[in-house]
N, C-alpha and C. Protein backbone atom coordinates (compact mmCIF):
# COMPACT_ATOMS: atom_id res chain seq x y z
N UNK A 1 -15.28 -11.28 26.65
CA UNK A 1 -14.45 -11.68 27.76
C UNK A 1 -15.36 -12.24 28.84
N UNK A 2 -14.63 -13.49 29.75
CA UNK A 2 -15.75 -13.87 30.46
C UNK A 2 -14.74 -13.85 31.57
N UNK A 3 -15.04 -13.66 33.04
CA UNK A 3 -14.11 -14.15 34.23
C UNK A 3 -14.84 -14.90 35.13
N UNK A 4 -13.87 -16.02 35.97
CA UNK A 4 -15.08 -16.67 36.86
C UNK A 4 -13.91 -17.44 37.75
N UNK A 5 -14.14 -17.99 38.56
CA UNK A 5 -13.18 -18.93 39.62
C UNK A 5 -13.53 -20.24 38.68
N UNK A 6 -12.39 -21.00 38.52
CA UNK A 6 -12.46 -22.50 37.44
C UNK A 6 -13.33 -23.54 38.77
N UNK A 7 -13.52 -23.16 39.97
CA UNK A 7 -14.13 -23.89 40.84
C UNK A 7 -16.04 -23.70 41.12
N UNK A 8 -16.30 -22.35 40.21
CA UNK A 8 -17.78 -22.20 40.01
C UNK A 8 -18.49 -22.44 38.84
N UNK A 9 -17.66 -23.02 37.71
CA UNK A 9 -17.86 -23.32 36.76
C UNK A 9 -18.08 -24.68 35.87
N UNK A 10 -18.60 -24.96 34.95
CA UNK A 10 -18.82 -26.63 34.73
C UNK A 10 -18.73 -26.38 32.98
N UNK A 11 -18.29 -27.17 32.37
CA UNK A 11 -18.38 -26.97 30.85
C UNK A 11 -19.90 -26.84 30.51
N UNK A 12 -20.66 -27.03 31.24
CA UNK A 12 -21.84 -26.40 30.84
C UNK A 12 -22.75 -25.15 31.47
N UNK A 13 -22.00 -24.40 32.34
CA UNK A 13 -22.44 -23.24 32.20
C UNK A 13 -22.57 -22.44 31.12
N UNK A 14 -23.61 -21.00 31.59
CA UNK A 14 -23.75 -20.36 30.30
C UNK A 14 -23.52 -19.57 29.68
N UNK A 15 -22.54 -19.16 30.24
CA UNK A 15 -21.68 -18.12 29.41
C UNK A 15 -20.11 -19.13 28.70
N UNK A 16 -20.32 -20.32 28.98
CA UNK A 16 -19.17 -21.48 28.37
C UNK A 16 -19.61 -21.71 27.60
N UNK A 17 -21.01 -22.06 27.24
CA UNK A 17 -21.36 -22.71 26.18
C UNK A 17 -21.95 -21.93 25.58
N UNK A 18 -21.86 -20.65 25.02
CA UNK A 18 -21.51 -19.65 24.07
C UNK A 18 -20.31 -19.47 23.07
N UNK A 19 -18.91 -20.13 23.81
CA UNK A 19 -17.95 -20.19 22.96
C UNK A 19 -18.13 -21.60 22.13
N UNK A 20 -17.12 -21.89 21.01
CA UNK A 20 -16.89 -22.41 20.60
C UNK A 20 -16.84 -24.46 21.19
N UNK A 21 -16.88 -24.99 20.52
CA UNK A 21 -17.16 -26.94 21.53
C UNK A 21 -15.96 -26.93 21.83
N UNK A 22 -14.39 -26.56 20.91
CA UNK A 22 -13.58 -26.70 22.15
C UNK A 22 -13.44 -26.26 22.97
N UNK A 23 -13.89 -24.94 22.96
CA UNK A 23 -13.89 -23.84 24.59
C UNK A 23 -14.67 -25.44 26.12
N UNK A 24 -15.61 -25.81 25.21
CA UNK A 24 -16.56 -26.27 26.08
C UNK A 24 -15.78 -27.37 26.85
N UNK A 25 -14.89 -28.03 25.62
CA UNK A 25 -13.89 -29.54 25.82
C UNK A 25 -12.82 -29.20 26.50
N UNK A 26 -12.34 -28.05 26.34
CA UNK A 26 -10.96 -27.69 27.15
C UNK A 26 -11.55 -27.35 28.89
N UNK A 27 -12.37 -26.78 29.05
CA UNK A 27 -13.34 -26.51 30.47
C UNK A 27 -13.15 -27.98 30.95
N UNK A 28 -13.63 -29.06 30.07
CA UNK A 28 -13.83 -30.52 30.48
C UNK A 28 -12.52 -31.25 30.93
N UNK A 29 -11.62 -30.66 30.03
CA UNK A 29 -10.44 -31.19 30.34
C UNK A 29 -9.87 -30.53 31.51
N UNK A 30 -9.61 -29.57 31.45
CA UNK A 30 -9.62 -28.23 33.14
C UNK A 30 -10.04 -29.07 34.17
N UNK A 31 -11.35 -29.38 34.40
CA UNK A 31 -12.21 -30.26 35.21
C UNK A 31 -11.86 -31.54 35.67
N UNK A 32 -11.42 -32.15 34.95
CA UNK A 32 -11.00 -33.71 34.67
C UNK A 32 -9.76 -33.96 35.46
N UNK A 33 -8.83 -33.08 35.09
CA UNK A 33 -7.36 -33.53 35.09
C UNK A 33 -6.42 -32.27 35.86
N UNK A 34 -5.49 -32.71 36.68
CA UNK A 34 -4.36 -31.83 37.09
C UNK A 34 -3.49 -30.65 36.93
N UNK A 35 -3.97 -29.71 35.84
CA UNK A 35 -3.13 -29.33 35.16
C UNK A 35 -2.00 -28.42 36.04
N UNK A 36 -2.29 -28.45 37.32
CA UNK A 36 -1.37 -28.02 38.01
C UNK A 36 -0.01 -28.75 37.85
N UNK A 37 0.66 -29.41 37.56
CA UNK A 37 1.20 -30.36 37.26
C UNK A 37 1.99 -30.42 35.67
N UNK A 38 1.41 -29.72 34.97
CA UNK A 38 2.05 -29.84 33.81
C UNK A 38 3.35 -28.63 33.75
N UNK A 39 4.52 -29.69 32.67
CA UNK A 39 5.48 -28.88 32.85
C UNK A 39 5.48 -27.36 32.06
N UNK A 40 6.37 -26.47 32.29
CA UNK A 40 6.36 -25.40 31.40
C UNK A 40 6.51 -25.50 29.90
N UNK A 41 6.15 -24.79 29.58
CA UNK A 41 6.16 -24.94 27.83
C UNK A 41 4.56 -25.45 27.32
N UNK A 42 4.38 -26.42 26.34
CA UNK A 42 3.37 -26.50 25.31
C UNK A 42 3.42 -28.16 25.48
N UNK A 43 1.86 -28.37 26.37
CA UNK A 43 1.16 -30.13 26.48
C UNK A 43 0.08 -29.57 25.04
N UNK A 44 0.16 -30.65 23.99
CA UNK A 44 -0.63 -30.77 23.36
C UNK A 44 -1.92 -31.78 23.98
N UNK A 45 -3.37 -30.85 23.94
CA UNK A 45 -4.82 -31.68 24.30
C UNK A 45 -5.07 -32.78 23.35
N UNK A 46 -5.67 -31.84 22.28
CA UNK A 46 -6.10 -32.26 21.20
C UNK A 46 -5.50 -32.24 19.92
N UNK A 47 -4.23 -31.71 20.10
CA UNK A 47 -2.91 -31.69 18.93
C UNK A 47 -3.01 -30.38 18.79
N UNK A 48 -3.26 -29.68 17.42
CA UNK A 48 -3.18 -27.93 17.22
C UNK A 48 -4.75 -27.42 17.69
N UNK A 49 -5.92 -28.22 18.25
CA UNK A 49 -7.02 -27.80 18.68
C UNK A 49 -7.55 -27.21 19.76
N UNK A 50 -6.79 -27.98 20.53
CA UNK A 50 -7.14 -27.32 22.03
C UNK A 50 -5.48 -27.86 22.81
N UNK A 51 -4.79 -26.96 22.95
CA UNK A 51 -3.23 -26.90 23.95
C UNK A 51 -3.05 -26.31 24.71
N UNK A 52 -1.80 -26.43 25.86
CA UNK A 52 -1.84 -25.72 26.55
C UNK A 52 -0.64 -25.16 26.99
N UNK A 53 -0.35 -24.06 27.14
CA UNK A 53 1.20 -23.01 27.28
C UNK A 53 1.20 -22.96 29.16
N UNK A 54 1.95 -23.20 29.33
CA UNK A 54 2.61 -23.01 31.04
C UNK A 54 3.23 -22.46 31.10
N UNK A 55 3.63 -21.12 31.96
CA UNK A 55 4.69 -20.21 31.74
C UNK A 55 4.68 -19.57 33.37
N UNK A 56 5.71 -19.49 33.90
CA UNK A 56 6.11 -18.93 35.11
C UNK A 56 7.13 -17.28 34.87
N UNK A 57 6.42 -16.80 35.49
CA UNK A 57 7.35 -15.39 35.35
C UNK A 57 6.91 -14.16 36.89
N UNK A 58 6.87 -13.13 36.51
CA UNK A 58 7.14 -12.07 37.60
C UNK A 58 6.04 -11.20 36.94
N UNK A 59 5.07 -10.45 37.45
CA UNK A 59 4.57 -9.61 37.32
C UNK A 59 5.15 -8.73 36.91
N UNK A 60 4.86 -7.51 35.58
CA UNK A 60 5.00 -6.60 35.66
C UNK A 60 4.28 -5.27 35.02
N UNK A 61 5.00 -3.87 35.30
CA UNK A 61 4.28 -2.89 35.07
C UNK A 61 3.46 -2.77 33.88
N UNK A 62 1.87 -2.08 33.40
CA UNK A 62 1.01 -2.10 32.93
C UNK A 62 2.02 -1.54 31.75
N UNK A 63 2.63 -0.38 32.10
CA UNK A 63 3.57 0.90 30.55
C UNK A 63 4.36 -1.29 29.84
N UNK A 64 4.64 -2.03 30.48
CA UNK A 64 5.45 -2.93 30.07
C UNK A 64 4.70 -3.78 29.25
N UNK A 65 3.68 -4.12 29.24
CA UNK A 65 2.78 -5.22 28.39
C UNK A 65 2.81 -4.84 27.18
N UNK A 66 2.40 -5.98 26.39
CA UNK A 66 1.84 -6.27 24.84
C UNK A 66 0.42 -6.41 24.74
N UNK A 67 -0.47 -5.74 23.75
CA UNK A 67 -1.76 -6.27 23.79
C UNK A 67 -1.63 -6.63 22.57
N UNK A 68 -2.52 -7.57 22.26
CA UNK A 68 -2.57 -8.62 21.24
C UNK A 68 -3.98 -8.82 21.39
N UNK A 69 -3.89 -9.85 19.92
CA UNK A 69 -5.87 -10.60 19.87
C UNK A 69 -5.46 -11.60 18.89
N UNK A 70 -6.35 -12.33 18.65
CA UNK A 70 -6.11 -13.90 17.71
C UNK A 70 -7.34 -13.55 17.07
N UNK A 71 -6.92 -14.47 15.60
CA UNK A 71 -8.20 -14.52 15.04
C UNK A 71 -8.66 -16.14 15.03
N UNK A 72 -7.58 -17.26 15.37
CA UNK A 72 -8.47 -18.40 15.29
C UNK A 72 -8.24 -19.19 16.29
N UNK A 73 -8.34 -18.25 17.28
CA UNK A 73 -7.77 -19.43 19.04
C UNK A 73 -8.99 -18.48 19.64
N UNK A 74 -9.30 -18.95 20.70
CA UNK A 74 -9.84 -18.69 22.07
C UNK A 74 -8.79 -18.87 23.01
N UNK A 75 -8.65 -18.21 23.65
CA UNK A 75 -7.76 -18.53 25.33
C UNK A 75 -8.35 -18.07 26.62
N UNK A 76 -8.25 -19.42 27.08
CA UNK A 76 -8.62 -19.35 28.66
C UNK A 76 -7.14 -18.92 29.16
N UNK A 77 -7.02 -17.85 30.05
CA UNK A 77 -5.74 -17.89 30.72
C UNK A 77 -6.35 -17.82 31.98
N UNK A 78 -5.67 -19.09 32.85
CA UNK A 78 -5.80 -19.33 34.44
C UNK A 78 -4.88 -19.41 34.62
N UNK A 79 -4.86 -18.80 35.99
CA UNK A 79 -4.05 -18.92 37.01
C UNK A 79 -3.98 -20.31 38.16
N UNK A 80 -2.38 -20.26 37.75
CA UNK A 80 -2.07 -21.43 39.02
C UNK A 80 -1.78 -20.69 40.39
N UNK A 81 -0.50 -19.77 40.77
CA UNK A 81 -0.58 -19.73 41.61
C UNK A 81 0.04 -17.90 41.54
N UNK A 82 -0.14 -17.07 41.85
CA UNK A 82 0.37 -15.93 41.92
C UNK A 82 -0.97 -14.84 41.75
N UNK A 83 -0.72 -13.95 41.12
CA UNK A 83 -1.96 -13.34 40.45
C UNK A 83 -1.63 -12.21 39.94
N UNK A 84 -2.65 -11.70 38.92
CA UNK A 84 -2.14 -10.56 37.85
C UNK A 84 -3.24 -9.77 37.61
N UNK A 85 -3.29 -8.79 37.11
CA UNK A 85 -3.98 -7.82 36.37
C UNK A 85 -4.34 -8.29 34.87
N UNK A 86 -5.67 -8.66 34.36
CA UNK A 86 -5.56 -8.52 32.87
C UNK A 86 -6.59 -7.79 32.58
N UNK A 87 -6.37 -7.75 31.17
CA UNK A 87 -7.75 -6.00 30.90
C UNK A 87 -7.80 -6.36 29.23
N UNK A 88 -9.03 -5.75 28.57
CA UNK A 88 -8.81 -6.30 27.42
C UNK A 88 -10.12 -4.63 26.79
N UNK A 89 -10.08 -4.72 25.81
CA UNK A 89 -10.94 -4.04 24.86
C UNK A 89 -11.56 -4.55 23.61
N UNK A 90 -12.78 -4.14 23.38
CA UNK A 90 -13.60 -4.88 21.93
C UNK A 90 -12.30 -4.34 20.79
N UNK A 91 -12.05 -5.54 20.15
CA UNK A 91 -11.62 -5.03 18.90
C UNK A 91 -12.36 -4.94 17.67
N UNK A 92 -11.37 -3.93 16.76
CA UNK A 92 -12.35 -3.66 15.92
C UNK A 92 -11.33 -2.79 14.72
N UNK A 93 -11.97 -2.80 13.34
CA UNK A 93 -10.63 -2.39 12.54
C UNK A 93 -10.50 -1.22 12.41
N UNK A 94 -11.26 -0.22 13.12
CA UNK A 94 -10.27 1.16 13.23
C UNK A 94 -9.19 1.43 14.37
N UNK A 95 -8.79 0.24 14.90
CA UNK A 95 -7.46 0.18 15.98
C UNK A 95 -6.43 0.66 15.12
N UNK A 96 -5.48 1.04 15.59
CA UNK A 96 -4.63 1.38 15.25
C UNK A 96 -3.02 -0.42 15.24
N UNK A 97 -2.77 -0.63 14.52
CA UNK A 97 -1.76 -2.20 15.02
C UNK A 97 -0.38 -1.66 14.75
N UNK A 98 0.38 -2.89 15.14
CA UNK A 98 1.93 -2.45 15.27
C UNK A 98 2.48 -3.43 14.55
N UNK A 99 3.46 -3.17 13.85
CA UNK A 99 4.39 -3.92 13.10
C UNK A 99 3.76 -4.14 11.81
N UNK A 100 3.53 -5.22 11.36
CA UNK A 100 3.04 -5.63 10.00
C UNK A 100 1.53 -6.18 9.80
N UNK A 101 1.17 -5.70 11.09
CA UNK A 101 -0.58 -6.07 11.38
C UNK A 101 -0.19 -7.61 11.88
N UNK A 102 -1.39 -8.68 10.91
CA UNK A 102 -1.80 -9.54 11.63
C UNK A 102 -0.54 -10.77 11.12
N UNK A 103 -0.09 -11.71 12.27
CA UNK A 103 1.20 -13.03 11.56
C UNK A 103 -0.06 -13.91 11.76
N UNK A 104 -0.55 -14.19 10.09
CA UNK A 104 -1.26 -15.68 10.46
C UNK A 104 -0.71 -17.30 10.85
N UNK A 105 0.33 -16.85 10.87
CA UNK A 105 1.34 -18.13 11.06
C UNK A 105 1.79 -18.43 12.52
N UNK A 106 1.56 -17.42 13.21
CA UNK A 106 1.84 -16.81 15.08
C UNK A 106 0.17 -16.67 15.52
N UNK A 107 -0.83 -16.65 14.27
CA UNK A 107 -2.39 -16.15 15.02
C UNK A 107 -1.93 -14.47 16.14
N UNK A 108 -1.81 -14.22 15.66
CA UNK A 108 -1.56 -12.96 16.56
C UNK A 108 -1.30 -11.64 15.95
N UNK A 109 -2.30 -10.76 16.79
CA UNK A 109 -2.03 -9.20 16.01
C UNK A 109 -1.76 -8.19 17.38
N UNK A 110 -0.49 -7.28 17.53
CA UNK A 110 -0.18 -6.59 18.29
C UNK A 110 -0.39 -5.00 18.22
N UNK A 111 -1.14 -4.62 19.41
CA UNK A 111 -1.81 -3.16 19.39
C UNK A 111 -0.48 -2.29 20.23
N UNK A 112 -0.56 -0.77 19.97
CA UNK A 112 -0.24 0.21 20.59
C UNK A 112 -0.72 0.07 21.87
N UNK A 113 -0.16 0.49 23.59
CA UNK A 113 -0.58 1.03 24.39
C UNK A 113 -1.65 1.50 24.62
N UNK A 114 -1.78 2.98 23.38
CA UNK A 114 -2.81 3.66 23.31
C UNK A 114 -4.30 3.22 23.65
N UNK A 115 -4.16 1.40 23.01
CA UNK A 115 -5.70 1.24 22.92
C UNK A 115 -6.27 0.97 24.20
N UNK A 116 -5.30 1.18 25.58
CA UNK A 116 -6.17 0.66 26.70
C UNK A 116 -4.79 1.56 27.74
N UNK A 117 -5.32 2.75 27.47
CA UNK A 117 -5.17 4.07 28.04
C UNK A 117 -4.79 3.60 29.65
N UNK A 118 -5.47 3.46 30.14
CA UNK A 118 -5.75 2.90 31.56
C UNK A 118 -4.66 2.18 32.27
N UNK A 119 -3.98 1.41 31.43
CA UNK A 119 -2.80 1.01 32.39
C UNK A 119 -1.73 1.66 33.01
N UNK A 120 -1.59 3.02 32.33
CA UNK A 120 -0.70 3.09 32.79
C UNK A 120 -1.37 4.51 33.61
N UNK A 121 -2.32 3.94 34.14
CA UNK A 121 -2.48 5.10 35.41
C UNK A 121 -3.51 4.08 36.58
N UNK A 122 -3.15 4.56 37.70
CA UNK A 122 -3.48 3.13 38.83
C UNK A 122 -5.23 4.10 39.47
N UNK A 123 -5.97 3.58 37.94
CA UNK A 123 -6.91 3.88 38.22
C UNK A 123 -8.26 2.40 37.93
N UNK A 124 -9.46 2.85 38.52
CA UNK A 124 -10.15 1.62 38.68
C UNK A 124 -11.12 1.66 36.93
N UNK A 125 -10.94 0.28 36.59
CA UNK A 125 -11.53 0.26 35.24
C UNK A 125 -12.32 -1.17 35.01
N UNK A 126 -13.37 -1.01 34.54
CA UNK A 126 -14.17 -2.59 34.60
C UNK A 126 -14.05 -3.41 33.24
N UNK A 127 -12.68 -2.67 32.65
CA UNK A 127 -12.07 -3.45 31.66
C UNK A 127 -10.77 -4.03 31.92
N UNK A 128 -10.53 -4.23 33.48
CA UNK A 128 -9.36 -4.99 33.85
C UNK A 128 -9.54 -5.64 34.91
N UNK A 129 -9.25 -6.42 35.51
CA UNK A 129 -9.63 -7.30 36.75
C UNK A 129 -7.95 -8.36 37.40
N UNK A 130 -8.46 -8.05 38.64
CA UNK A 130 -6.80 -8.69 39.66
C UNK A 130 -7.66 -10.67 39.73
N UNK A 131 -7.17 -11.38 38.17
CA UNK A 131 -7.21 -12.49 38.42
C UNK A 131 -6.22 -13.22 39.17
N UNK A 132 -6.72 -13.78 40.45
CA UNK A 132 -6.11 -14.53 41.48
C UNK A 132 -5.98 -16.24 41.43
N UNK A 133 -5.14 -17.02 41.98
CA UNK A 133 -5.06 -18.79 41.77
C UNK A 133 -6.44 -19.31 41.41
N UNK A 134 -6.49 -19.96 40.77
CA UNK A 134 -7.75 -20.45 40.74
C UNK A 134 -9.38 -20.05 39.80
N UNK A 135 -8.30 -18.75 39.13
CA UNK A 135 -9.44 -17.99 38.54
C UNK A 135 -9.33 -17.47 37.55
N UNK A 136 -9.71 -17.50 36.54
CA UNK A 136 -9.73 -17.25 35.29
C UNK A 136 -10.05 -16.19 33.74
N UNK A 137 -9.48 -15.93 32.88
CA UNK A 137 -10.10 -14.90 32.04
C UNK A 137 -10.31 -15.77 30.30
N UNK A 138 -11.52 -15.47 29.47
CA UNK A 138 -11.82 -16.26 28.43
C UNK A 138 -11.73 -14.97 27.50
N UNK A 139 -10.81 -15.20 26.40
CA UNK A 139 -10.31 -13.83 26.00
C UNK A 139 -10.58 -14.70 24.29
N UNK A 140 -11.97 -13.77 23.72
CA UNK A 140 -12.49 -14.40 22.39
C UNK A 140 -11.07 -13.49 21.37
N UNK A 141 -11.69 -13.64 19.96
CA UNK A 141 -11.00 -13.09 18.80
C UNK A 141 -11.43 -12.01 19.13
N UNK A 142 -12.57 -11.40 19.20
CA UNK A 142 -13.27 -9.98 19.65
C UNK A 142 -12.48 -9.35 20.77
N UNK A 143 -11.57 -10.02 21.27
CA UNK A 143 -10.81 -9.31 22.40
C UNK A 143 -9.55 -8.85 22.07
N UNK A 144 -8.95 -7.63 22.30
CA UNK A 144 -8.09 -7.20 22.66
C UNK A 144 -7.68 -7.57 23.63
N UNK A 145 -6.60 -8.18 24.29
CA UNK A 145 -6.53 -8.32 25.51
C UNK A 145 -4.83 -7.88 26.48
N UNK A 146 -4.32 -8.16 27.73
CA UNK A 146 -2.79 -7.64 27.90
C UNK A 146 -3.17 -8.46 29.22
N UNK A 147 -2.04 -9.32 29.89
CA UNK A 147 -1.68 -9.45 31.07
C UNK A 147 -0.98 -9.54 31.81
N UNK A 148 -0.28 -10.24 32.77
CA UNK A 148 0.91 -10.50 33.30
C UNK A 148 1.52 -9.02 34.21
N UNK A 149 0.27 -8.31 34.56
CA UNK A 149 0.41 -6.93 35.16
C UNK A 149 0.42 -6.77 36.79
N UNK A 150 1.08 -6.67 37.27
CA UNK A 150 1.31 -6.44 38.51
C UNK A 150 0.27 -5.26 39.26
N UNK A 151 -1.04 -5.74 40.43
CA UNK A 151 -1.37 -4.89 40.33
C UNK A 151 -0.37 -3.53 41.60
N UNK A 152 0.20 -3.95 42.80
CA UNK A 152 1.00 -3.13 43.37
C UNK A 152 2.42 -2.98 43.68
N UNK A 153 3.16 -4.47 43.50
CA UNK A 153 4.32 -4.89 43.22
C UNK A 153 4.17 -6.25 42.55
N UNK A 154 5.61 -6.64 41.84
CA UNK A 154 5.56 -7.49 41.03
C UNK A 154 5.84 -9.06 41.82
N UNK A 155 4.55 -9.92 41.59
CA UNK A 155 4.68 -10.99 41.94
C UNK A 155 4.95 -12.38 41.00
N UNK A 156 5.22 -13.44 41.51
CA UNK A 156 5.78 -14.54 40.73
C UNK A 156 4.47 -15.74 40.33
N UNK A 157 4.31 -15.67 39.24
CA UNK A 157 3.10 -16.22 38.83
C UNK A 157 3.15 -17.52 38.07
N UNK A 158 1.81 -18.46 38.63
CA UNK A 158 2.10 -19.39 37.05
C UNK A 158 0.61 -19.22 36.22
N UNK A 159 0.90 -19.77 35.43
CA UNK A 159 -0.62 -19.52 34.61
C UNK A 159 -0.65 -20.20 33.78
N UNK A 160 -1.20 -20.46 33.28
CA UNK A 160 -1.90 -21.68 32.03
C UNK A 160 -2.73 -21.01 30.83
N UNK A 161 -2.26 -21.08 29.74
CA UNK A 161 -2.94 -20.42 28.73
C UNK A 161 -3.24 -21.94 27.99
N UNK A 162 -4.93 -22.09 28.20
CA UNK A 162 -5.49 -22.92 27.09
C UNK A 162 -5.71 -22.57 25.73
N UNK A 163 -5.16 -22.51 24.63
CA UNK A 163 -5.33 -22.62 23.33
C UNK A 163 -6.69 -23.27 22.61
N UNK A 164 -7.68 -22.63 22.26
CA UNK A 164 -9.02 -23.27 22.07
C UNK A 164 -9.12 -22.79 20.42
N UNK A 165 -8.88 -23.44 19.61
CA UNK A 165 -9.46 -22.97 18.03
C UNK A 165 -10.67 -22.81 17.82
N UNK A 166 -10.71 -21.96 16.69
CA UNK A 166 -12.65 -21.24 16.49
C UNK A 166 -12.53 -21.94 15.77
């Protein structure tokens, strides 16, 4: 997991150019272009390589989230304008998963609560962080991750989830 303000960062910093070249190309594109501006739903970048999800909603409680992890995306999730709580944990295959394990067809595998104890008590943890406008979380396959968490009441957020393939 990496966090940083999208305004201290350059596709060639160095903890960016550790991920993957589209991690590096989607940063470029971030950089380049408006994405404040794009409508809700799914702008294809680079077609199924690097996309991007816009979604407006309301903060809410930590007991309320999904944690999830991908095995062949990277996601940058920034914030446009609101701000949230996200928190994530190393994954690894003695987790415990929910439902039918992993949908390779969705890229997505959904965890129990359990694995990140912490939310649901309003305590301080350096596996979660209050990302604010402008600032960002890089959430690998190695991540467990959950957001959209309100950290004291629930606020109205937008955010941008870049889609980056490994």
């Amino acid at each position: 997991m990496f966090y940083a303000k999208l305004s201290e960062v350059t596709p060639q910093t160095k903890e960016i150019v550790k991920y993957p070249d589209t991690v590096i190309r989607a940063f470029k594109w971030l950089k380049e272009n408006d994405y404040s501006r794009l409508p809700l739903g799914k702008t294809a970048i680079e077609g199924e390589r690097i996309f991007v999800s816009v979604a407006e909603y309301q903060t809410k409680p930590g007991e309320e989230v999904i944690l999830e992890a991908h095995r062949k995306y990277v996601d940058i999730q920034l914030v446009i304008f609101g701000e949230e709580l996200m928190g994530w944990v190393p994954c690894s295959p003695d987790l415990p998963v929910l439902d039918d394990g992993y949908d390779e067809e969705k890229d997505v595998v959904f965890f129990p609560k359990e694995v990140m104890p912490f939310w649901s008590a309003k305590e301080e943890s350096s596996q979660k962080i209050l990302v604010k406008a402008g600032e960002f979380c890089v959430f690998a396959p190695e991540d467990v991750h959950a957001s959209q968490i309100f950290d004291n009441e629930p606020v109205k957020t937008r955010k941008i989830v870049v889609k980056c393939r490994v």
